[in-house]
C-alpha atoms as a PDB file:
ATOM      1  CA  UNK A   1       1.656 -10.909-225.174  1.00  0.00           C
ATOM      2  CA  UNK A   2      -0.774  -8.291-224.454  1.00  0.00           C
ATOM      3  CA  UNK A   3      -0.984  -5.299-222.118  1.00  0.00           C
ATOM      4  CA  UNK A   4      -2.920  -6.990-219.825  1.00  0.00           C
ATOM      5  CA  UNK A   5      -0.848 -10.394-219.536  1.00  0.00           C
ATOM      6  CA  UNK A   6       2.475  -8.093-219.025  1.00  0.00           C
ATOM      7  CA  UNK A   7       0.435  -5.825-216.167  1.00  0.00           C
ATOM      8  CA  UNK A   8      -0.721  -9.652-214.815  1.00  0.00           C
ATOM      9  CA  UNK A   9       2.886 -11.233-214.679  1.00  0.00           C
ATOM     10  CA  UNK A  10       3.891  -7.276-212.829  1.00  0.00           C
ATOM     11  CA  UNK A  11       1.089  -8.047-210.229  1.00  0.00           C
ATOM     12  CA  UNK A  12       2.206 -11.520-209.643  1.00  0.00           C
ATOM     13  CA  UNK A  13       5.977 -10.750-209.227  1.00  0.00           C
ATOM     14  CA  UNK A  14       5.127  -7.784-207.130  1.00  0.00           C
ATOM     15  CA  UNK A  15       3.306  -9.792-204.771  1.00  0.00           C
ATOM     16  CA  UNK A  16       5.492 -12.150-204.960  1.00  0.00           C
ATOM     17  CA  UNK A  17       8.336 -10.146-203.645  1.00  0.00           C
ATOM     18  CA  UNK A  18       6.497  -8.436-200.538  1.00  0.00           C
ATOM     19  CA  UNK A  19       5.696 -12.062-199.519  1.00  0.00           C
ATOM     20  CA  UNK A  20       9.008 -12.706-198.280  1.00  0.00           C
ATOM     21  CA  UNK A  21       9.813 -11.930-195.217  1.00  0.00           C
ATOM     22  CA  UNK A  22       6.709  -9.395-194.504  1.00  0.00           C
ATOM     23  CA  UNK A  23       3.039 -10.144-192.356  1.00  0.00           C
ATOM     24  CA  UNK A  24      -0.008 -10.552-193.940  1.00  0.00           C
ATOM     25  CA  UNK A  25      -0.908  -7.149-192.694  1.00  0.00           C
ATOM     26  CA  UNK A  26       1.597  -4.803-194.536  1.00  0.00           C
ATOM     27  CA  UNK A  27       1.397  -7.141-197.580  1.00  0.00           C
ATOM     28  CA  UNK A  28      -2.286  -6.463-198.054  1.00  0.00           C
ATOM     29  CA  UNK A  29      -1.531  -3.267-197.203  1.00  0.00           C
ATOM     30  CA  UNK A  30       0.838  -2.613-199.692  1.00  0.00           C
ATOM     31  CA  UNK A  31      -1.289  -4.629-202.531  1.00  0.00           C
ATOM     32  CA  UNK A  32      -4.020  -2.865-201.320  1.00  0.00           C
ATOM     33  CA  UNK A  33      -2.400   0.964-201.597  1.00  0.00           C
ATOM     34  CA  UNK A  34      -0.098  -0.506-204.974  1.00  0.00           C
ATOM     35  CA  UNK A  35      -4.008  -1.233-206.512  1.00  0.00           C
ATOM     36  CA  UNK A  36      -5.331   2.550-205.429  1.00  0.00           C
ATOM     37  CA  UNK A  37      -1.898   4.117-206.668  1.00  0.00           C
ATOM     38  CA  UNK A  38      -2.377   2.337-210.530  1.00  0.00           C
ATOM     39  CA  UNK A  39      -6.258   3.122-210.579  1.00  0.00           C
ATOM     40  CA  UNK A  40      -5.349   6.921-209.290  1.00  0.00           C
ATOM     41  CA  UNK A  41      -2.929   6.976-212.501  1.00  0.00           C
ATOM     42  CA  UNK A  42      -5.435   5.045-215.109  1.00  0.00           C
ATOM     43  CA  UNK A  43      -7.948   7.612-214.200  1.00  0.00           C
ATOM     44  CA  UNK A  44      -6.296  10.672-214.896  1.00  0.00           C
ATOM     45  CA  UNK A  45      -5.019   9.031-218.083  1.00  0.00           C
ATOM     46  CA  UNK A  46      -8.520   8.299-218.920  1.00  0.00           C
ATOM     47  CA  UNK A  47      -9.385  11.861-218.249  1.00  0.00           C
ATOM     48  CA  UNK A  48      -6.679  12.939-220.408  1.00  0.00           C
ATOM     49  CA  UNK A  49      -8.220  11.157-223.621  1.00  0.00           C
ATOM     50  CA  UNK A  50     -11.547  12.489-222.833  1.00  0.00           C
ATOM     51  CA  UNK A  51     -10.132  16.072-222.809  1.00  0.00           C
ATOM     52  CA  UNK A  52      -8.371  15.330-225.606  1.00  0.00           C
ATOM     53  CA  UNK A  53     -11.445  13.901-227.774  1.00  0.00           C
ATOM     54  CA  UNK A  54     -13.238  17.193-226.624  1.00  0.00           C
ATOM     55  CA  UNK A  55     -10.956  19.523-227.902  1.00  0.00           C
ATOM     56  CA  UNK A  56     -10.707  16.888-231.541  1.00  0.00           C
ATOM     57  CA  UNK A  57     -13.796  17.329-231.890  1.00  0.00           C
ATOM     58  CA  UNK A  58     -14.472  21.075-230.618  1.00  0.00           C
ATOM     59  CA  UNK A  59     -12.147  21.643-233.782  1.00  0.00           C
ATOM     60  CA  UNK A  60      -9.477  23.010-231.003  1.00  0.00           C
ATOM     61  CA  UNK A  61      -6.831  20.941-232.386  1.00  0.00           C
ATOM     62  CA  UNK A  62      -5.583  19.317-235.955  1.00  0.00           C
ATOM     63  CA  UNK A  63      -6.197  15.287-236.636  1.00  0.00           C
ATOM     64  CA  UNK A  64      -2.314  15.360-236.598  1.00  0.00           C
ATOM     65  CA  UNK A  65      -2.071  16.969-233.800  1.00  0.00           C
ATOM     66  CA  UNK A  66      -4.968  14.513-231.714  1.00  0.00           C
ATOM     67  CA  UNK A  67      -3.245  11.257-233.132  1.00  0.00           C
ATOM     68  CA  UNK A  68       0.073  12.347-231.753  1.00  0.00           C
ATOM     69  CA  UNK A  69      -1.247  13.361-228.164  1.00  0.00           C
ATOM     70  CA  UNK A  70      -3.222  10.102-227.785  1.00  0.00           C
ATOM     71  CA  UNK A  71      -0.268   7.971-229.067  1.00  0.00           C
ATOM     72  CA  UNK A  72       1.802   9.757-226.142  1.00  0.00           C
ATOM     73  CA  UNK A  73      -0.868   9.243-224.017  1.00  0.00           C
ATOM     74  CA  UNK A  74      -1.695   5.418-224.616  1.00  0.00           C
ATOM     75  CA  UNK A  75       2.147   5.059-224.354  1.00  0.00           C
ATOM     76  CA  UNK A  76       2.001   6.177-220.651  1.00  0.00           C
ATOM     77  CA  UNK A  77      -0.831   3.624-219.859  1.00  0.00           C
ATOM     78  CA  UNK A  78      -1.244  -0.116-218.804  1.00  0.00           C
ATOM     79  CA  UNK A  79      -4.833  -0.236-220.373  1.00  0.00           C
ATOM     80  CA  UNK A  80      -5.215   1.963-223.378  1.00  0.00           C
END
């Protein structure tokens, strides 16, 4: 299974759980704030592997050094 069927069954189990017992209100709410709060952090990941490709390229840093930083990097993330 792929990264984006394990972040799908996260979603639905997340919702899932704020169902119970909660209004309609603070469970959009939440889904709604849950969403902002994972695109906030995909962002900054995604600015991190620009940087990264900028100073790979710039000559800044070693091929060895680039592969091991985006590994770490892609390790942190849901998407890449």
């Amino acid at each position: 299974m792929g990264k984006k069927g394990i972040v799908a069954i996260l979603v639905l189990m997340m919702l899932g759980s704020l169902q119970v017992g909660c209004s309609r209100d603070f469970v959009g709410g939440a889904a709604v704030g849950a969403v902002g709060a994972g695109a906030a952090y995909e962002y900054r990941t995604k600015k991190q592997l620009d940087r990264l490709d900028r100073d790979f390229e710039a000559g800044r840093i070693s091929r060895q050094e680039y592969l091991k930083r985006k590994k770490e990097i892609e390790a942190g993330s849901l998407i890449y």
